[in-house]
N, C-alpha and C. Protein backbone atom coordinates (compact mmCIF):
# COMPACT_ATOMS: atom_id res chain seq x y z
N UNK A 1 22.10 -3.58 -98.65
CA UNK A 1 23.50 -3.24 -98.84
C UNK A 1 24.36 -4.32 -98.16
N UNK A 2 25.63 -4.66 -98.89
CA UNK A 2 26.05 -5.51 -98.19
C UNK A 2 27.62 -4.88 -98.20
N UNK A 3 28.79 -5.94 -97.80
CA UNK A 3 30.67 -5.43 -97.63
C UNK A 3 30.98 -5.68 -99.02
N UNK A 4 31.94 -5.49 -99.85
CA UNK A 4 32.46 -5.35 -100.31
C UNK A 4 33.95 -5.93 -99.90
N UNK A 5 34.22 -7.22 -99.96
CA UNK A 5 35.85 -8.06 -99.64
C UNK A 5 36.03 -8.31 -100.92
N UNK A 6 37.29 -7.83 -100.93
CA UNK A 6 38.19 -8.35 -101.91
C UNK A 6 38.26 -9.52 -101.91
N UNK A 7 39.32 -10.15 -103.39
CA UNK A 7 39.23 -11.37 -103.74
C UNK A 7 40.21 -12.11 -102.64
N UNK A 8 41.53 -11.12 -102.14
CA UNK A 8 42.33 -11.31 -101.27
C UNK A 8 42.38 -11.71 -100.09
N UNK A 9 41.16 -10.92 -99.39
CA UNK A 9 40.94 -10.96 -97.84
C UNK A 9 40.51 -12.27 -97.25
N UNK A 10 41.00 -12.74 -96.00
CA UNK A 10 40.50 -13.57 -95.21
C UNK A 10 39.72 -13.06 -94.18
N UNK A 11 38.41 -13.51 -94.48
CA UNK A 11 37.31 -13.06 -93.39
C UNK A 11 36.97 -13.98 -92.82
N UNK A 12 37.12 -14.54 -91.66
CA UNK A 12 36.60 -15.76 -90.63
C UNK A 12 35.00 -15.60 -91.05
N UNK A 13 34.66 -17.21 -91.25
CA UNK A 13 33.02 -16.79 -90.98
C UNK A 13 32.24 -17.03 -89.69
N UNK A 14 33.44 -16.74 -88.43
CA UNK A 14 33.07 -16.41 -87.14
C UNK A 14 33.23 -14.71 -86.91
N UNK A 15 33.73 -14.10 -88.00
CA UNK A 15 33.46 -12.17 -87.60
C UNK A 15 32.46 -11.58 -88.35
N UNK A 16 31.78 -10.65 -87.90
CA UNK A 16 30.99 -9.86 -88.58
C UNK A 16 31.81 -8.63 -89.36
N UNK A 17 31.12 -8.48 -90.43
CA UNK A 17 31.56 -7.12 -91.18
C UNK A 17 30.48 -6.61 -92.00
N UNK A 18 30.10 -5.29 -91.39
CA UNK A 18 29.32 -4.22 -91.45
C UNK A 18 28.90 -3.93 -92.44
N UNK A 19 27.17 -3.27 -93.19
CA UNK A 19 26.95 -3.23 -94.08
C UNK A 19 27.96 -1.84 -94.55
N UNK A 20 28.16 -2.17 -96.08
CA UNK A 20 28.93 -0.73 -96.18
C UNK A 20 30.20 -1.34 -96.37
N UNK A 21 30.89 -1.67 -95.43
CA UNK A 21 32.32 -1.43 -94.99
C UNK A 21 32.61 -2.49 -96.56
N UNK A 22 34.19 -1.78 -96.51
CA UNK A 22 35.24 -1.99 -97.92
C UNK A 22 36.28 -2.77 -97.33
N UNK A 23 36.60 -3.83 -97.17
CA UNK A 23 37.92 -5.06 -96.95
C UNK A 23 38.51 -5.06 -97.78
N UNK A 24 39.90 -4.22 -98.01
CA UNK A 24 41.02 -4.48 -99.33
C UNK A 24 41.65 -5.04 -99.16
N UNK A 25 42.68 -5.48 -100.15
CA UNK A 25 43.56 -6.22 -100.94
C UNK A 25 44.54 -6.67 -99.12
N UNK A 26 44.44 -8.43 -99.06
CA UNK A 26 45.54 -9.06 -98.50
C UNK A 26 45.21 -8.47 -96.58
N UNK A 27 43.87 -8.08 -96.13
CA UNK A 27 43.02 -7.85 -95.12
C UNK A 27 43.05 -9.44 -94.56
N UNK A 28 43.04 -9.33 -93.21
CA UNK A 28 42.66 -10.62 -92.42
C UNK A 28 41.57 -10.29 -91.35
N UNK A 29 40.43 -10.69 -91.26
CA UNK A 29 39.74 -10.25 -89.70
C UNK A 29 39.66 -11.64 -89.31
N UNK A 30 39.93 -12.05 -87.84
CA UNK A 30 39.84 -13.18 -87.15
C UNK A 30 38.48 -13.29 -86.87
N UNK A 31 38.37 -14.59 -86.05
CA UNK A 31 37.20 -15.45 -85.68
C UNK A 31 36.58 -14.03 -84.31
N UNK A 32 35.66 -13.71 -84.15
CA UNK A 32 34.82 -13.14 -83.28
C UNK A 32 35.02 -11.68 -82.95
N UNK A 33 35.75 -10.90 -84.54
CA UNK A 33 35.68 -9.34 -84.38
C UNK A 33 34.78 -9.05 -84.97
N UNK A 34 34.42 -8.13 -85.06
CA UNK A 34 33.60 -7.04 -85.71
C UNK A 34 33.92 -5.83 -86.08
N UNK A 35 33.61 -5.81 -87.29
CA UNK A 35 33.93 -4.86 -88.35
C UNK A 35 32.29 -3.99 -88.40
N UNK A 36 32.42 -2.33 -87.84
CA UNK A 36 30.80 -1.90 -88.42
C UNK A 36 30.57 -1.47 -89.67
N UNK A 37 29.40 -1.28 -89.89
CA UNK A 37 29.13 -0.36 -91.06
C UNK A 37 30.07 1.01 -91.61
N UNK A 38 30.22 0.42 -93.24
CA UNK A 38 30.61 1.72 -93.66
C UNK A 38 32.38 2.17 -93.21
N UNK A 39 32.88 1.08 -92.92
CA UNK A 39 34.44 1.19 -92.13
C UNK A 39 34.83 0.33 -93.20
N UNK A 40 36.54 1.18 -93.51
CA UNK A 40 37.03 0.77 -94.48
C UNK A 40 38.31 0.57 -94.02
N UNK A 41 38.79 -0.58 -94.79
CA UNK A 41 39.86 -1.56 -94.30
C UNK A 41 41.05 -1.49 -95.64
N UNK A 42 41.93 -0.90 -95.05
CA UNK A 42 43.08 -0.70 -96.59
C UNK A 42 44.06 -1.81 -96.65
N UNK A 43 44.68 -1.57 -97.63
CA UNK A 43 45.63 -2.96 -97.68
C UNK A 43 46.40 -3.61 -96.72
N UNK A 44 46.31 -4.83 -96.56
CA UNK A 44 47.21 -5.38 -94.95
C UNK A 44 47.21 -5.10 -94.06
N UNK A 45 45.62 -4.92 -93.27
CA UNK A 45 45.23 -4.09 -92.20
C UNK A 45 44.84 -5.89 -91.65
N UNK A 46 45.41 -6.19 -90.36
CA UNK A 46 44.98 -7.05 -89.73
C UNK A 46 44.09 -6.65 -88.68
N UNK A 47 43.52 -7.80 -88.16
CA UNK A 47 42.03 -7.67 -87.04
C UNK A 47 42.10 -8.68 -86.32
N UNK A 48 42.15 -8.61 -85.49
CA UNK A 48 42.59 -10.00 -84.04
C UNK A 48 41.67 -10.78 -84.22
N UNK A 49 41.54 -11.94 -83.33
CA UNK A 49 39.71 -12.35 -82.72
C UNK A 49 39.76 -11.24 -81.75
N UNK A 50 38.04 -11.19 -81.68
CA UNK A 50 37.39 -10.51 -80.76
C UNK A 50 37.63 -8.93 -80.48
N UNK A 51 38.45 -8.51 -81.41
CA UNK A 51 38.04 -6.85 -81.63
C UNK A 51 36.90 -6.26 -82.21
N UNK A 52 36.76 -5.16 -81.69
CA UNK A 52 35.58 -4.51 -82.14
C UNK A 52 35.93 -3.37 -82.62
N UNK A 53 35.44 -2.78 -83.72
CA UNK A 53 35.73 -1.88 -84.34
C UNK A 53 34.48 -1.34 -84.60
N UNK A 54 34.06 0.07 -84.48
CA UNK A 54 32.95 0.61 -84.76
C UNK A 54 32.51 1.04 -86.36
N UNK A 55 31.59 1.90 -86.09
CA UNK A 55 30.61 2.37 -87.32
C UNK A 55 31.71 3.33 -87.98
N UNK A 56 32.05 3.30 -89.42
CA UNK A 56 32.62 4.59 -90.34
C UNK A 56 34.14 4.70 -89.88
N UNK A 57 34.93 3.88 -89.59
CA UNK A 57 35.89 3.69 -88.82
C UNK A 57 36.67 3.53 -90.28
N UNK A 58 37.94 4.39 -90.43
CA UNK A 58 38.85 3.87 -91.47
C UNK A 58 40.21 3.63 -90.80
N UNK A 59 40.68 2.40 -91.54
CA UNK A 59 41.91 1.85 -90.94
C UNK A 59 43.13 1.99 -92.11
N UNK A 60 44.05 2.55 -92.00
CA UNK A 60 44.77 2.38 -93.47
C UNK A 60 45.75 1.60 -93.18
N UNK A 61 46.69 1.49 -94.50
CA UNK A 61 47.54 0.31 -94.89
C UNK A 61 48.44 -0.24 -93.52
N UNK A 62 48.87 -1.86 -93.14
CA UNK A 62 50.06 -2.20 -92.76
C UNK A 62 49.82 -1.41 -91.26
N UNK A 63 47.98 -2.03 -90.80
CA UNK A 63 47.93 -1.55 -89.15
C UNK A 63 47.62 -3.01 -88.82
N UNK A 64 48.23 -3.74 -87.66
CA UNK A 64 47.23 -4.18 -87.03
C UNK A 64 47.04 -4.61 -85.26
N UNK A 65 45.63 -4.83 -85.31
CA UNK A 65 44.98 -4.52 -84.62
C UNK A 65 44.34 -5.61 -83.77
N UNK A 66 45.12 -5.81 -82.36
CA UNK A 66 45.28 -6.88 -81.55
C UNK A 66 44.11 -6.83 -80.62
N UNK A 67 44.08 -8.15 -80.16
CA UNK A 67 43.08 -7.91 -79.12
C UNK A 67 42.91 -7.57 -78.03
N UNK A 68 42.61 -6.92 -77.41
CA UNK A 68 42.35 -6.09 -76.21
C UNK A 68 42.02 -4.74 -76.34
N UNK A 69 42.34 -4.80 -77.99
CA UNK A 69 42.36 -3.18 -78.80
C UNK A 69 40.60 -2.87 -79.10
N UNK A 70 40.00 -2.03 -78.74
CA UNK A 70 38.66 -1.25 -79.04
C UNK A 70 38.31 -0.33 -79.85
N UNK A 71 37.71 -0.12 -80.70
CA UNK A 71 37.84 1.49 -81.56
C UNK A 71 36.86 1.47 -81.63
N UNK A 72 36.38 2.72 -81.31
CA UNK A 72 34.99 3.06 -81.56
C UNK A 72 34.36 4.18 -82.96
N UNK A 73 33.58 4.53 -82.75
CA UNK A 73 32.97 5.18 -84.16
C UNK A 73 33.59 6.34 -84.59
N UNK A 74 33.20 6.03 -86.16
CA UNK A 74 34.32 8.01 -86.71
C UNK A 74 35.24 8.15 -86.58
N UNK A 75 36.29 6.87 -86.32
CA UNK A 75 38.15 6.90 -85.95
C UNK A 75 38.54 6.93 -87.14
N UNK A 76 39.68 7.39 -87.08
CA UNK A 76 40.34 7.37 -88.18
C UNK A 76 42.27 6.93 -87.60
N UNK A 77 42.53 5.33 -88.29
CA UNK A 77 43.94 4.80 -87.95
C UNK A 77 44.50 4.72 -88.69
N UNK A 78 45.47 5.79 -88.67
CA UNK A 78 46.50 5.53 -90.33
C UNK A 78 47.43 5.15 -90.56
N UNK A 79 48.13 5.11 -91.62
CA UNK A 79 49.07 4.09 -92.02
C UNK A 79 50.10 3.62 -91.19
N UNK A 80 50.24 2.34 -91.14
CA UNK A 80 51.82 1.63 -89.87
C UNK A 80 51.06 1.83 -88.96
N UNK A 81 50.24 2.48 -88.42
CA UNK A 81 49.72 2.16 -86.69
C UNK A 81 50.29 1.11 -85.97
N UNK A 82 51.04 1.27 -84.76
CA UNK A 82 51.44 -0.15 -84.01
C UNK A 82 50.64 -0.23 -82.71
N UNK A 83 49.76 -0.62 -82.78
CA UNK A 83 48.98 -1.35 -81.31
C UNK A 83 50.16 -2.16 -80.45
N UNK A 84 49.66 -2.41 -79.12
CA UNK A 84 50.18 -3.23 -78.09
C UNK A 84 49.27 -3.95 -77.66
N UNK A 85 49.39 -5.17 -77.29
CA UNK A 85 48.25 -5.40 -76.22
C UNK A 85 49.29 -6.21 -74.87
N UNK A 86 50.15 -6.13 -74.46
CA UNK A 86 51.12 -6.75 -73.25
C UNK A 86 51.67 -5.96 -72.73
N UNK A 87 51.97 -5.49 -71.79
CA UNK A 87 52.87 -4.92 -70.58
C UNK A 87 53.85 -5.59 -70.83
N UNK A 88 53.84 -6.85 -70.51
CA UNK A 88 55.39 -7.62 -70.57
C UNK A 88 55.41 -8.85 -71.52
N UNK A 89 55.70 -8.33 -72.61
CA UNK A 89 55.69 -9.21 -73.42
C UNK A 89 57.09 -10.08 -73.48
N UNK A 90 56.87 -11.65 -73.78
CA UNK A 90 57.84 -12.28 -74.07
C UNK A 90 57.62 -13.43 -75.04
N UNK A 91 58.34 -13.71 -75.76
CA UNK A 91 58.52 -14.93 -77.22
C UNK A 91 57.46 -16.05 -76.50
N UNK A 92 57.57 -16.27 -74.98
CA UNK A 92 57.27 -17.42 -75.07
C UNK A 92 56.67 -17.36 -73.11
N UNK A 93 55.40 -17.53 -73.35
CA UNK A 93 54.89 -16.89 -71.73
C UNK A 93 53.40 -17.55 -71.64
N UNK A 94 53.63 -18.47 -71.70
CA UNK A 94 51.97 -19.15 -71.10
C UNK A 94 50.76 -18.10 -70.51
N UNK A 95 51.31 -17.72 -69.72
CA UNK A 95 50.44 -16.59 -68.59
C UNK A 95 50.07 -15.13 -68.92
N UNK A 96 50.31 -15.38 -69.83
CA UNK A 96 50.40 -13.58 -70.84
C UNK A 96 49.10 -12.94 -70.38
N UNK A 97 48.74 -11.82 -70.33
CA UNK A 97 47.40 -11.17 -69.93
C UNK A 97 47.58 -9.89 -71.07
N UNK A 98 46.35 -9.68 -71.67
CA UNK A 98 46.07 -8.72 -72.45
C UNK A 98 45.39 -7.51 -71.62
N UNK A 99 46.14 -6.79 -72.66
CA UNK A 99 45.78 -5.12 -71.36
C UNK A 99 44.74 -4.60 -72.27
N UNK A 100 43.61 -3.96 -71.96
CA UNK A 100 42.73 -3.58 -72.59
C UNK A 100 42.92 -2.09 -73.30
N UNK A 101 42.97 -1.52 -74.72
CA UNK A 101 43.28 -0.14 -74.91
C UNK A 101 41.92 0.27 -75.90
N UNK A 102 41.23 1.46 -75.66
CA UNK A 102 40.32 1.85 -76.45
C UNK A 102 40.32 2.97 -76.92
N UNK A 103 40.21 3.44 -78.35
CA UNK A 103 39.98 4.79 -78.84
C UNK A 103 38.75 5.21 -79.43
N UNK A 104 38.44 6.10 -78.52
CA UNK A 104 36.95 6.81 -78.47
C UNK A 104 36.28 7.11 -79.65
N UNK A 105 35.14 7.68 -79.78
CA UNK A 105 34.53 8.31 -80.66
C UNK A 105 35.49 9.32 -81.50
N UNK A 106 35.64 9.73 -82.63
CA UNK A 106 36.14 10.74 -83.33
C UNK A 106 37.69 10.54 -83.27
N UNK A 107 38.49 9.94 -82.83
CA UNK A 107 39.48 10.33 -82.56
C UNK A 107 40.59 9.97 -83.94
N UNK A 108 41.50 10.58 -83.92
CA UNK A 108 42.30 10.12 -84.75
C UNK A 108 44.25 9.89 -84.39
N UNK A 109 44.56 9.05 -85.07
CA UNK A 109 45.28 8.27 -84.87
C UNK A 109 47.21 8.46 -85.88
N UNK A 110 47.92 9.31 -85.98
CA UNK A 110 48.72 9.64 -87.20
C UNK A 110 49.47 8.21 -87.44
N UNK A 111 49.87 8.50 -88.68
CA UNK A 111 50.59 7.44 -89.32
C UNK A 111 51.97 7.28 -88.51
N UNK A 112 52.49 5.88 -88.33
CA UNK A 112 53.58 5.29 -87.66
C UNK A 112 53.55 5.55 -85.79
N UNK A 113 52.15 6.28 -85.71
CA UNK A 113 51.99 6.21 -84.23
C UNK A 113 52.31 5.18 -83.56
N UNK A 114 52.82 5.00 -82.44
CA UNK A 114 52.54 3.65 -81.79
C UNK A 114 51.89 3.72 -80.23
N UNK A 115 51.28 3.16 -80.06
CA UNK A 115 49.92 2.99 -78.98
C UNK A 115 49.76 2.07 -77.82
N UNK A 116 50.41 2.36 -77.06
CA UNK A 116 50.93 1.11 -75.47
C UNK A 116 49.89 0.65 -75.20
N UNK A 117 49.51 -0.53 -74.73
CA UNK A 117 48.17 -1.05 -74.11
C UNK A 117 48.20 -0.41 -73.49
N UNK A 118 46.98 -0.52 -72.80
CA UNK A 118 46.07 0.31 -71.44
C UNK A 118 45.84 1.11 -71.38
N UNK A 119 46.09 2.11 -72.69
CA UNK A 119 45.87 3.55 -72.73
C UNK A 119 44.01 3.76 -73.06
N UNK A 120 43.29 5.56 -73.24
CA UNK A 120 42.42 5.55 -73.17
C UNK A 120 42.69 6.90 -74.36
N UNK A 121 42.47 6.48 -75.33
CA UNK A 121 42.33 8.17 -76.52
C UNK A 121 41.29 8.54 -76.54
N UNK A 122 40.82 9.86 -76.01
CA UNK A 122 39.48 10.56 -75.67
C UNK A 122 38.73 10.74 -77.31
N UNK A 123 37.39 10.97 -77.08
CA UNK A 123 36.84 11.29 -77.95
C UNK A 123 37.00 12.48 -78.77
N UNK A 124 37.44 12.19 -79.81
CA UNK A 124 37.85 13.78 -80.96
C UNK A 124 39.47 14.02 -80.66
N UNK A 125 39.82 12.92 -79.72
CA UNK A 125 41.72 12.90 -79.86
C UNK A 125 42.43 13.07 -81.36
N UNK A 126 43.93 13.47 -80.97
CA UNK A 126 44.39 13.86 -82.15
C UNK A 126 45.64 13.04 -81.71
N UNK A 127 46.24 11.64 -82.20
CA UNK A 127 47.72 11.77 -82.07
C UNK A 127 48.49 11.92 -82.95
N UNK A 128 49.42 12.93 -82.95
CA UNK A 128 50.42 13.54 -84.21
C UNK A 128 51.10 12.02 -84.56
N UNK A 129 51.20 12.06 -86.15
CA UNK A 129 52.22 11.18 -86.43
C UNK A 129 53.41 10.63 -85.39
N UNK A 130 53.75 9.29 -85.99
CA UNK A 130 54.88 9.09 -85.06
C UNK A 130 55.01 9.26 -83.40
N UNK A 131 54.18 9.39 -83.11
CA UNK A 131 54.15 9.65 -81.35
C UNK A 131 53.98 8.36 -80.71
N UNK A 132 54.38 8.47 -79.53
CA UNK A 132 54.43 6.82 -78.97
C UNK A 132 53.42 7.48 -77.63
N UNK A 133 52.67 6.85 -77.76
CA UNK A 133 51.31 7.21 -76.32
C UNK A 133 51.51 6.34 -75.52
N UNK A 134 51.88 6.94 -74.28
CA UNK A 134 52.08 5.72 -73.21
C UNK A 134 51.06 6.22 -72.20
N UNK A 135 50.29 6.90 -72.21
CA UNK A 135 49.52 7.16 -71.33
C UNK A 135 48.21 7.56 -71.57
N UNK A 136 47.38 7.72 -71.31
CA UNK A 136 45.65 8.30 -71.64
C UNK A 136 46.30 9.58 -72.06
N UNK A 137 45.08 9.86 -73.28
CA UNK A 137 44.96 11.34 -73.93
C UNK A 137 43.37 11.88 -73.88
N UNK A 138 43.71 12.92 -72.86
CA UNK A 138 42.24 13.95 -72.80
C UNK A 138 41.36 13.73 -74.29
N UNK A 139 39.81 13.89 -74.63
CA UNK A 139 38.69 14.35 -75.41
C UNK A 139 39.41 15.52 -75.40
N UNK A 140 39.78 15.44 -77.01
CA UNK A 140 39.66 16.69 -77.80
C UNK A 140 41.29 17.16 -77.80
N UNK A 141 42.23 15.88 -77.01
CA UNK A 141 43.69 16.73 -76.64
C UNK A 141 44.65 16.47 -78.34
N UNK A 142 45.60 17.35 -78.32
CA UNK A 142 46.34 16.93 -79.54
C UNK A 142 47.66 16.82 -78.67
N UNK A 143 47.95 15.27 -79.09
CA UNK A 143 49.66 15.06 -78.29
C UNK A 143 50.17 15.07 -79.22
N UNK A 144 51.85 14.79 -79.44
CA UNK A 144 53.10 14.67 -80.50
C UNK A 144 54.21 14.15 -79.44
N UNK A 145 54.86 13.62 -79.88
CA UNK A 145 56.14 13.26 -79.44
C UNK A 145 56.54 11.92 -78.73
N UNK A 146 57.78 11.68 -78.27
CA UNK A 146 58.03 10.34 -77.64
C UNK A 146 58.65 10.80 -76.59
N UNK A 147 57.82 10.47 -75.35
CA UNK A 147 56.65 9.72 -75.24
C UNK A 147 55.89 11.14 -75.01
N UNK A 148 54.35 10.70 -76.56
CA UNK A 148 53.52 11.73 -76.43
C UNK A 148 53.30 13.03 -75.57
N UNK A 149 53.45 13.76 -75.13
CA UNK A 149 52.80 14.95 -74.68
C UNK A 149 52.25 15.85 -75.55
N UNK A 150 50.66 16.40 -74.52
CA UNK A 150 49.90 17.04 -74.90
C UNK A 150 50.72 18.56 -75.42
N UNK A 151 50.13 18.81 -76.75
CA UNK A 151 50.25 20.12 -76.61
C UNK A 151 49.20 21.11 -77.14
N UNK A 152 48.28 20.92 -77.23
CA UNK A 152 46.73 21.26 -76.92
C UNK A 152 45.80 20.42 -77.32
N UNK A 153 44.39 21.46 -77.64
CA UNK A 153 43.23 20.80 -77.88
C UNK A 153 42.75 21.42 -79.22
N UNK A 154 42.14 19.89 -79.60
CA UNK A 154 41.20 20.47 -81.33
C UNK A 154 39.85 20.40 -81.15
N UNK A 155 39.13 20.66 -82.13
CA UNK A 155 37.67 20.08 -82.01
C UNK A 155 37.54 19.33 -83.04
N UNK A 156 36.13 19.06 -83.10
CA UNK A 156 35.79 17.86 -83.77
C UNK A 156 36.00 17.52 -85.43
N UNK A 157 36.79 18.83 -85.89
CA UNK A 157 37.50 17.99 -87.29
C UNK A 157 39.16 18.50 -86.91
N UNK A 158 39.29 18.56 -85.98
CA UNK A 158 40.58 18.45 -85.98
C UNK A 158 41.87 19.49 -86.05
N UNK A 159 40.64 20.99 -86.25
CA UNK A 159 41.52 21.75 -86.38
C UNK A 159 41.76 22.44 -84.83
N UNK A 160 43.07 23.16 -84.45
CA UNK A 160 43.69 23.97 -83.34
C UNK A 160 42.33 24.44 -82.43
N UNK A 161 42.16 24.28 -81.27
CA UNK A 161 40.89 25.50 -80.39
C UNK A 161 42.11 26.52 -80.00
């Protein structure tokens, strides 16, 4: 079995991409990410160097996905996702340091979320659409709002405990 890239996509042939996995229309993955198995990449989903993205991982349209950013297996990132990777970002900063942010096993991610570096989304996380996470979210917590707060917990497909 092999990927499936569109005629569109730019795939460095310094990244790996996973048997399985689907690269659509106008996709970029940089030099030294990884894409796993069976993870599907929707239209205009960018990929830094040196991200890692796990196994069965779907990313949808117009996310992308900087480096310092981690995702691990069974995520699900949907549409507009805005990653961070700077504390203090500026146009023009020699000294810049990337803050490391990772989302766990299972977790999922709502459309137009946006996602501060340094944060930690627990495994089987839920963030409601549109929420701006500035801080770690508990395994299994469901946040909403700006700036995110919890307002409970799901299990592992997502529905209310």
């Amino acid at each position: 079995m092999t990927a499936f890239i569109h005629p569109t996509a730019e795939v460095s042939d310094r990244a790996v991409v996973g048997d399985g996995a689907k690269v659509w229309h106008y996709v970029q993955i940089r030099e030294g990410a990884k894409v796993g198995a069976g993870c599907v990449l929707s239209k205009s989903v960018y990929i830094d160097q040196n991200v890692t993205v796990g196994d069965r991982v779907k990313i949808q349209n117009g996310v992308s996905v900087y480096q310092g950013v981690t995702i691990e297996d069974d995520v699900l990132i949907a549409a507009n996702v805005a990653f961070t990777n700077d504390k203090h970002p500026r146009a023009f900063l020699e000294d810049w340091t990337i803050t490391p942010t990772l989302i766990k096993k299972g977790a999922s991610v709502g459309a137009n979320a946006t996602i501060v570096c340094g944060v930690v989304i627990g495994e089987y996380a839920m963030v409601g659409a549109g929420s701006v996470v500035t801080k770690d979210v508990p395994p299994y917590g469901l946040v909403v709002g700006n700036p995110a707060a919890l307002k409970g917990y799901v299990d592992e497909r997502g529905r209310p405990r």
